[in-house]
Protein backbone atom coordinates (compact mmCIF):
# COMPACT_ATOMS: atom_id res chain seq x y z
CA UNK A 1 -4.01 -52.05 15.03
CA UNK A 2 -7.20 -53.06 13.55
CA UNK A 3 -7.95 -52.65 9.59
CA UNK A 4 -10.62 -50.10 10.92
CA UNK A 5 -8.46 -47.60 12.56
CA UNK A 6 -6.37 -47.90 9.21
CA UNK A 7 -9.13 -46.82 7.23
CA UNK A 8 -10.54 -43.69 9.62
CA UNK A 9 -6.96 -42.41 9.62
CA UNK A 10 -6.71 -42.94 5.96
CA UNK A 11 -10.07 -40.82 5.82
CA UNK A 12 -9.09 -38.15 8.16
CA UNK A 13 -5.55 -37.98 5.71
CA UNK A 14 -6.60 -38.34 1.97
CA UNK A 15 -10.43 -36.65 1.75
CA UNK A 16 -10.45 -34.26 4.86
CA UNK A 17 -7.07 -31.83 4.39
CA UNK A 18 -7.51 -31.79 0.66
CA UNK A 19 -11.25 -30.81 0.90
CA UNK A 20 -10.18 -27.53 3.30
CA UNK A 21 -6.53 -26.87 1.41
CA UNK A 22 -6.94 -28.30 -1.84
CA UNK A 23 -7.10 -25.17 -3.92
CA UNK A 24 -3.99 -23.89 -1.60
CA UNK A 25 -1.99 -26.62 -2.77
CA UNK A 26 -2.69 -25.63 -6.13
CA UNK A 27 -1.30 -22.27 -5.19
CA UNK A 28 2.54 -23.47 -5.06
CA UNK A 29 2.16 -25.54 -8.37
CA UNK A 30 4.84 -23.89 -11.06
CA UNK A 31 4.24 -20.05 -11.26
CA UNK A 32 3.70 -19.15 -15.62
CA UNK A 33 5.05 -16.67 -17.19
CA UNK A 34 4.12 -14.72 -20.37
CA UNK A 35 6.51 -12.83 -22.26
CA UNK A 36 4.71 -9.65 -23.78
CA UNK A 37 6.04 -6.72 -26.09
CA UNK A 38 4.94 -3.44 -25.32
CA UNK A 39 5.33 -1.54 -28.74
CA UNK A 40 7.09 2.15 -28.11
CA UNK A 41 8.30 3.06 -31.41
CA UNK A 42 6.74 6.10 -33.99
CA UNK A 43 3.83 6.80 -33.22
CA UNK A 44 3.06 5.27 -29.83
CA UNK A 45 2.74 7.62 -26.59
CA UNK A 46 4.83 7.67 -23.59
CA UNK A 47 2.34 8.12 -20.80
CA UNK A 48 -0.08 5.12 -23.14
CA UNK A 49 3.21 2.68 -22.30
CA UNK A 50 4.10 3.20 -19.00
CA UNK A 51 0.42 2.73 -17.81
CA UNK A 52 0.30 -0.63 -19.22
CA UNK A 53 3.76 -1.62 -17.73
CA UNK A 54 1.68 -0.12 -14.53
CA UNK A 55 -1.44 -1.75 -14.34
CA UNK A 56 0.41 -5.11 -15.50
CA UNK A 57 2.15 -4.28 -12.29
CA UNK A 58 -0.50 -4.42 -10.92
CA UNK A 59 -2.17 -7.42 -11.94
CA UNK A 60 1.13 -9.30 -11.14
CA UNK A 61 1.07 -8.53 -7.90
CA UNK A 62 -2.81 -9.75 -7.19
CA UNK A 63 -2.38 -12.51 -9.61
CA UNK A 64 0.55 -15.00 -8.04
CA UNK A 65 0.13 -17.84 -9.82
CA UNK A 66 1.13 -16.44 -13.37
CA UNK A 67 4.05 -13.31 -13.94
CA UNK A 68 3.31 -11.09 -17.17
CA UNK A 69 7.09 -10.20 -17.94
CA UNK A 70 7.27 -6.53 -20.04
CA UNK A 71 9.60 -5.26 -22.62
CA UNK A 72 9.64 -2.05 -24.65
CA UNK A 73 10.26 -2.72 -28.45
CA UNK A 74 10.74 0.81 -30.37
CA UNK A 75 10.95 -1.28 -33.99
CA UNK A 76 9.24 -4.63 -35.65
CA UNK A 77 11.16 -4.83 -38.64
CA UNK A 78 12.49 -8.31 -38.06
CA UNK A 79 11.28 -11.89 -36.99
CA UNK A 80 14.48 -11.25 -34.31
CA UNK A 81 12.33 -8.48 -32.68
CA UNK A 82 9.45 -10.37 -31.51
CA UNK A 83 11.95 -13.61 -30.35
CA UNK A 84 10.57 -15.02 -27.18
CA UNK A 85 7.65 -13.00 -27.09
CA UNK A 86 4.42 -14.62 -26.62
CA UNK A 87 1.95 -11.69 -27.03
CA UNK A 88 2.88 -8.17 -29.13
CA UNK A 89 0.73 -5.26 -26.88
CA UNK A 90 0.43 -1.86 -29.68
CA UNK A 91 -0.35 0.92 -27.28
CA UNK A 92 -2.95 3.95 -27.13
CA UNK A 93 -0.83 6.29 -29.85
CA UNK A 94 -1.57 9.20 -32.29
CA UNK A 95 -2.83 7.34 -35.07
CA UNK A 96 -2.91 3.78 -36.06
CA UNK A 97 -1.70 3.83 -39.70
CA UNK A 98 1.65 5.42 -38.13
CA UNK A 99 2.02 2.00 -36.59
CA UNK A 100 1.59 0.65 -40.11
CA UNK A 101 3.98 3.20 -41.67
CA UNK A 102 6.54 2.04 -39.08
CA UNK A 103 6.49 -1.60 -38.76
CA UNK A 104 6.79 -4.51 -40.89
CA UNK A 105 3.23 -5.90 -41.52
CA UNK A 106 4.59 -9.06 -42.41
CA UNK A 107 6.38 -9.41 -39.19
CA UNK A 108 3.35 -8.55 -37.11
CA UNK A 109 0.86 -10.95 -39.34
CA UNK A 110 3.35 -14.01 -39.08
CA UNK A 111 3.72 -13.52 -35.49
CA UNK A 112 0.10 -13.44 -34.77
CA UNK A 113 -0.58 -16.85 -37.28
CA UNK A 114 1.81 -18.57 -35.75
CA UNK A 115 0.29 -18.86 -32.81
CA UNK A 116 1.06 -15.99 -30.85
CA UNK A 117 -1.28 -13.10 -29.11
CA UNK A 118 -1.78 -9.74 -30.03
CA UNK A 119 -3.51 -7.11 -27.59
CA UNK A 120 -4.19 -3.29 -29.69
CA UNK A 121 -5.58 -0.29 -27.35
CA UNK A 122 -6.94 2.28 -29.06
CA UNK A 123 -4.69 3.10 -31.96
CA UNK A 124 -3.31 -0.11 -31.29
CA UNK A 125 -6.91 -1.60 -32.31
CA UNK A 126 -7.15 0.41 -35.62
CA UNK A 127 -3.90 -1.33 -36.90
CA UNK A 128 -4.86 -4.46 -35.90
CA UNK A 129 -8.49 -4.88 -37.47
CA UNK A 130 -9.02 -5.64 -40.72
CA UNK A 131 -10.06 -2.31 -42.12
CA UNK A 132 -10.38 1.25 -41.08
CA UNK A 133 -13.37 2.65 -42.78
CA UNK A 134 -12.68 4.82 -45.56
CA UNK A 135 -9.28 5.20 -44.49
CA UNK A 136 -7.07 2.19 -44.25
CA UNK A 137 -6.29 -1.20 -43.79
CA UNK A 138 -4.64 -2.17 -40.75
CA UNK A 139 -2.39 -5.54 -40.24
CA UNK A 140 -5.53 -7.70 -40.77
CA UNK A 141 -4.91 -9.71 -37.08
CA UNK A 142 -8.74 -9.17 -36.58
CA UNK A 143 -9.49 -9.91 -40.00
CA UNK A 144 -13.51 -9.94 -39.66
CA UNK A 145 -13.39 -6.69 -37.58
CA UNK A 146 -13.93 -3.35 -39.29
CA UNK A 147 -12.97 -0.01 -37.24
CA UNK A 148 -15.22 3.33 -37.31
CA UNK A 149 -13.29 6.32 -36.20
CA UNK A 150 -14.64 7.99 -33.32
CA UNK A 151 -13.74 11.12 -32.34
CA UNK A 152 -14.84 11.15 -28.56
CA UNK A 153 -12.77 11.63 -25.67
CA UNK A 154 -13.73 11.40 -21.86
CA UNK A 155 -15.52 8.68 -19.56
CA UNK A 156 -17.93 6.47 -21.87
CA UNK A 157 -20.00 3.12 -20.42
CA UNK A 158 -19.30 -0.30 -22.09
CA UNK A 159 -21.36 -3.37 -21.23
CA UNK A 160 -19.22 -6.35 -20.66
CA UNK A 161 -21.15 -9.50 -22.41
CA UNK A 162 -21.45 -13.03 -21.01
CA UNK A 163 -18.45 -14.29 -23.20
CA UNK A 164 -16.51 -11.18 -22.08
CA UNK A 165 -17.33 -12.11 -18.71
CA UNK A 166 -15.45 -15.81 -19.31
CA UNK A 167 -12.80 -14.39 -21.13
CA UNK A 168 -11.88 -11.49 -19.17
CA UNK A 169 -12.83 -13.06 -15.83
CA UNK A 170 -14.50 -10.15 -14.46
CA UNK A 171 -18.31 -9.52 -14.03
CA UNK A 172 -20.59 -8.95 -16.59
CA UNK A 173 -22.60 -5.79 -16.84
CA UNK A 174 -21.67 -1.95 -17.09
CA UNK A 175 -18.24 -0.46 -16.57
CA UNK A 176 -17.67 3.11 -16.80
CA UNK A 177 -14.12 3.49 -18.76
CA UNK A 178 -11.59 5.93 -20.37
CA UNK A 179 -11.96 6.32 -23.77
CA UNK A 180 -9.44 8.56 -26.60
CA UNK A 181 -10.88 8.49 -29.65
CA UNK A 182 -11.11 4.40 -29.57
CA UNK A 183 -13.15 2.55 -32.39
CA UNK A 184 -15.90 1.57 -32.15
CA UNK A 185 -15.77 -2.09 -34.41
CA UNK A 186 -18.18 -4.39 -36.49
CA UNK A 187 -17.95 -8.03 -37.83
CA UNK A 188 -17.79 -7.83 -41.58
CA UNK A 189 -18.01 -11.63 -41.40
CA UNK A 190 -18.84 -14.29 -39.31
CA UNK A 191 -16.05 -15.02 -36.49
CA UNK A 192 -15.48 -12.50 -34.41
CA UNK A 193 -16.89 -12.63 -30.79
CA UNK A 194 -17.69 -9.33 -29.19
CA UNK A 195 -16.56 -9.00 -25.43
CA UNK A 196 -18.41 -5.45 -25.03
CA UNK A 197 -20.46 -3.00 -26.04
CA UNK A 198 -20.59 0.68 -26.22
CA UNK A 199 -23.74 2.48 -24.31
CA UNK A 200 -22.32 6.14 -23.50
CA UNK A 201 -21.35 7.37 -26.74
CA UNK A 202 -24.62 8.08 -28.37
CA UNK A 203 -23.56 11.39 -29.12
CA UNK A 204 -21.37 10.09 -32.09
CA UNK A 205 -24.18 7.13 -32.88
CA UNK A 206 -21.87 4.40 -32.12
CA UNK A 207 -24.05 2.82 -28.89
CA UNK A 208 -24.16 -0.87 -29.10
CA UNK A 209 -20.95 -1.25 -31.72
CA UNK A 210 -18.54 -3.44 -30.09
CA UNK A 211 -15.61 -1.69 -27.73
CA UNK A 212 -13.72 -4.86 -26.81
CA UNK A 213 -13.70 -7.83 -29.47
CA UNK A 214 -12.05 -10.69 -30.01
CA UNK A 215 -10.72 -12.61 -33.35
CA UNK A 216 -8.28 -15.11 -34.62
CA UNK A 217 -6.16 -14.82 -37.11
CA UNK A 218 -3.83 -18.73 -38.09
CA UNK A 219 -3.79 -20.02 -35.18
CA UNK A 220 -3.22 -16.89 -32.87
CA UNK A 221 -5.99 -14.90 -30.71
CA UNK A 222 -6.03 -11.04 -31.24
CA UNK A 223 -8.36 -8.91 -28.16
CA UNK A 224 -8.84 -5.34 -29.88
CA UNK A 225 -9.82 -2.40 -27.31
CA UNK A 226 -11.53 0.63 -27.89
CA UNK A 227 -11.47 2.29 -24.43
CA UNK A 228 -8.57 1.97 -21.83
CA UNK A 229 -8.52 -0.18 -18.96
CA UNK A 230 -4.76 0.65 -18.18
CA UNK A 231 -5.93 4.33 -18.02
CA UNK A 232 -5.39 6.03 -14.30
CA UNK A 233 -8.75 6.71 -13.63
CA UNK A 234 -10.62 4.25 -13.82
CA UNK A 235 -8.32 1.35 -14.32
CA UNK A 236 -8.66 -2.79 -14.71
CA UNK A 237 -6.37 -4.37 -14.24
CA UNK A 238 -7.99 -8.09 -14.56
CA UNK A 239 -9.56 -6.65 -17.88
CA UNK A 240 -5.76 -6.01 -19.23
CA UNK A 241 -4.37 -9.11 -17.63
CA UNK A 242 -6.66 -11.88 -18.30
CA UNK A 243 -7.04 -10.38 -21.66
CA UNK A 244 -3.71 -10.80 -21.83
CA UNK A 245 -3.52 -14.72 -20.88
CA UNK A 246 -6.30 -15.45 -23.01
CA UNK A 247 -4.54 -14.70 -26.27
CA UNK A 248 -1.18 -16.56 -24.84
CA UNK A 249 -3.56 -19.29 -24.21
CA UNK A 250 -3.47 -19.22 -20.39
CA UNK A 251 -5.95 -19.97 -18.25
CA UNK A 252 -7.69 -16.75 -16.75
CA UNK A 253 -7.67 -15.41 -13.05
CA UNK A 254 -11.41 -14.96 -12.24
CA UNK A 255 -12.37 -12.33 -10.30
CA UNK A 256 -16.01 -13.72 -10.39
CA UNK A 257 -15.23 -17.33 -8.88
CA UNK A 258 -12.63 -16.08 -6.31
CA UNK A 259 -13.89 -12.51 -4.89
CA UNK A 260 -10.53 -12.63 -2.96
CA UNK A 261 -8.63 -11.57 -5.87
CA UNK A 262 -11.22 -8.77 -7.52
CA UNK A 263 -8.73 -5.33 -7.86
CA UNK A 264 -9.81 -2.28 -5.48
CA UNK A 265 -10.18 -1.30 -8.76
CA UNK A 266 -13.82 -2.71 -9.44
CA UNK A 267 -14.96 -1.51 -5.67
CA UNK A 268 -13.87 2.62 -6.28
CA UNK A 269 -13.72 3.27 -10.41
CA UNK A 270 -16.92 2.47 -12.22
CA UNK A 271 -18.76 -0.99 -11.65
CA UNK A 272 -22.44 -0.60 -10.90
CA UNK A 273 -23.30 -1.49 -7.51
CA UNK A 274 -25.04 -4.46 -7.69
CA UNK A 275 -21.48 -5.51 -8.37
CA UNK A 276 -19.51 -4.09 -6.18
CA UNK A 277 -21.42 -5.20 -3.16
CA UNK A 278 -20.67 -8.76 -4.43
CA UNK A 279 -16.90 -8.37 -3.59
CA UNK A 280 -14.39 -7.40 -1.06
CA UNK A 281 -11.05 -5.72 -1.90
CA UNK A 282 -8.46 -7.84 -0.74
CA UNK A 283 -5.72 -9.68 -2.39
CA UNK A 284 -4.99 -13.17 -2.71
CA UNK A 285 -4.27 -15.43 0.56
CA UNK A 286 -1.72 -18.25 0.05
CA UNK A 287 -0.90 -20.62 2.73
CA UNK A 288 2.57 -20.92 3.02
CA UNK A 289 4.40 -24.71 2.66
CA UNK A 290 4.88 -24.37 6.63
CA UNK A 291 1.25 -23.43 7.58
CA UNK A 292 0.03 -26.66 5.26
CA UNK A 293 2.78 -28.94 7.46
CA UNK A 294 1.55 -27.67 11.02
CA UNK A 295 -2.38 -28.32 9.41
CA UNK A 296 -1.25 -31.58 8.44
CA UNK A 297 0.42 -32.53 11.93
CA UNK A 298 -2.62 -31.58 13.85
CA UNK A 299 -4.29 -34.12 11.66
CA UNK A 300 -2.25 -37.14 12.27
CA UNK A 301 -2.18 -36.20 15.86
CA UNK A 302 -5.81 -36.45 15.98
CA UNK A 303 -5.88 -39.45 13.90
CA UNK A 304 -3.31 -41.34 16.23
CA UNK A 305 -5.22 -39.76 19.28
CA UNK A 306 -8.75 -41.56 17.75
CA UNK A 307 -6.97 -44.53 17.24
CA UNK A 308 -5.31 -45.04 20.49
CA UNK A 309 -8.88 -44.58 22.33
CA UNK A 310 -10.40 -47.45 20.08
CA UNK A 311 -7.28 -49.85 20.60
CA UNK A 312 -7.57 -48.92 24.49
């Protein structure tokens, strides 16, 4: 066989297949997994915990390539309580100093330096920002975000910002969520980044104070939300998910780079329409290990096939 019939089925082999199936392969590389704590001790609400075990249910199942594992914790009062956890969720509740009246503080602070994530919906982002106007001071996770109560409670509109758009792998632009009496947050210093913005609230005079922010605290990531994306109607799941690997340090499942994986979600509950026309609802497609083989025998077929015509 001559060294030029090596070299086309060499071609055919190493650039061709990996060009159509190369980000297939990746698709049966080691599936991650995070390990989060949903807090459902005093003060936290039933229906507030089981939507997040819900829409993480969700997410899981268009999101293959990393697993979100759940567990309930009804107390923090040890270091034992958060073992093997990678990111502490504190759910929509009745009021976020109850949280503080019923945890340890110091257990939710070291947690958070160490290196670890920390997600806070709702009353779950007053006790994790630094201060509650006028009222309290929460763990200090976000510790340049300030809260203002707001005392709202229906569908509001948030705008998602460019960085909230990388972070949360969604679009950017206007979603129409479900807000409880949420803050609505500030930077009292320089190092927070806000992910979104409120514009349907200007009843209270809280339009354009952040509704989703993000802040470090050590060497951990904290993702404080005003509104609810886990709530029924409308719900996001990629806005609770990839927040969710971005404080565990994970890379994030884009729904803007692959439109295959956008929830239904985004099409039915609240995205403008210039986005929605963007996408399709469909879940992920993963070529299976056997598909890949019978794509790779057609190739060498071929390739022997060209190379027996040029030796003939």
């Amino acid at each position: 066989m001559k060294i030029t019939n090596y070299i086309l089925l060499f071609f055919l082999l190493v650039f061709i297949v990996p060009t159509i199936y190369g980000a297939d392969i990746n698709t049966h590389a080691e599936k991650k997994t995070i390990q989060i704590a949903i807090y459902n001790g005093a003060g936290s609400i039933e229906n507030c915990v089981i939507r997040v075990e819900s829409t993480i249910q969700t997410y899981n199942a268009n999101h293959l390539e990393t697993q979100i594992n759940v567990k309930r914790v009804d107390h923090i009062n040890t270091a034992d309580d958060l073992s093997g956890v990678d990111v502490l969720l504190m759910p929509g509740g009745t009021h976020g100093y109850l949280y503080l009246d019923n945890t340890d503080g110091d257990i939710v602070r070291e947690f958070v330096r160490s290196g670890h994530g920390y997600i806070g919906i709702c009353a779950g982002a007053y006790a994790g920002a630094k201060e509650v106007d006028d009222n309290y001071n929460g763990y200090g996770v976000a510790p340049h975000i300030n809260c203002i109560p707001v005392y709202h409670e229906g569908l509001t509109n948030i705008n998602i910002s460019s960085e909230g758009s990388n972070i949360l792998g969604i679009p950017a632009g206007e979603y129409t969520v479900d807000h409880e009496n949420g803050p609505a947050m500030y930077s009292n210093s320089y190092g927070a980044t806000s992910l979104a913005t409120y514009d349907g609230i200007d009843e209270v005079g809280h339009s354009g104070r952040m509704s989703i922010v993000l802040d470090t605290y050590g060497t951990g990531k904290t993702i404080l939300f005003g509104p609810h994306p886990e709530a029924d109607n409308p719900r996001y799941p990629d806005m609770l998910g990839n927040a969710i690997k971005y404080v565990r340090g994970s890379e994030i499942s884009s729904s803007i780079h692959n439109p295959k994986i956008i929830n239904s979600t985004y099409l039915n509950n609240g995205v403008n329409n210039s986005v929605n026309n963007s996408v399709k609802n469909s879940v992920p497609l993963h070529k299976t290990s056997f598909e890949l083989s019978i794509l790779l025998s057609a190739f060498l077929g071929i390739g022997s096939l060209i190379v027996y015509r040029i030796k003939k």
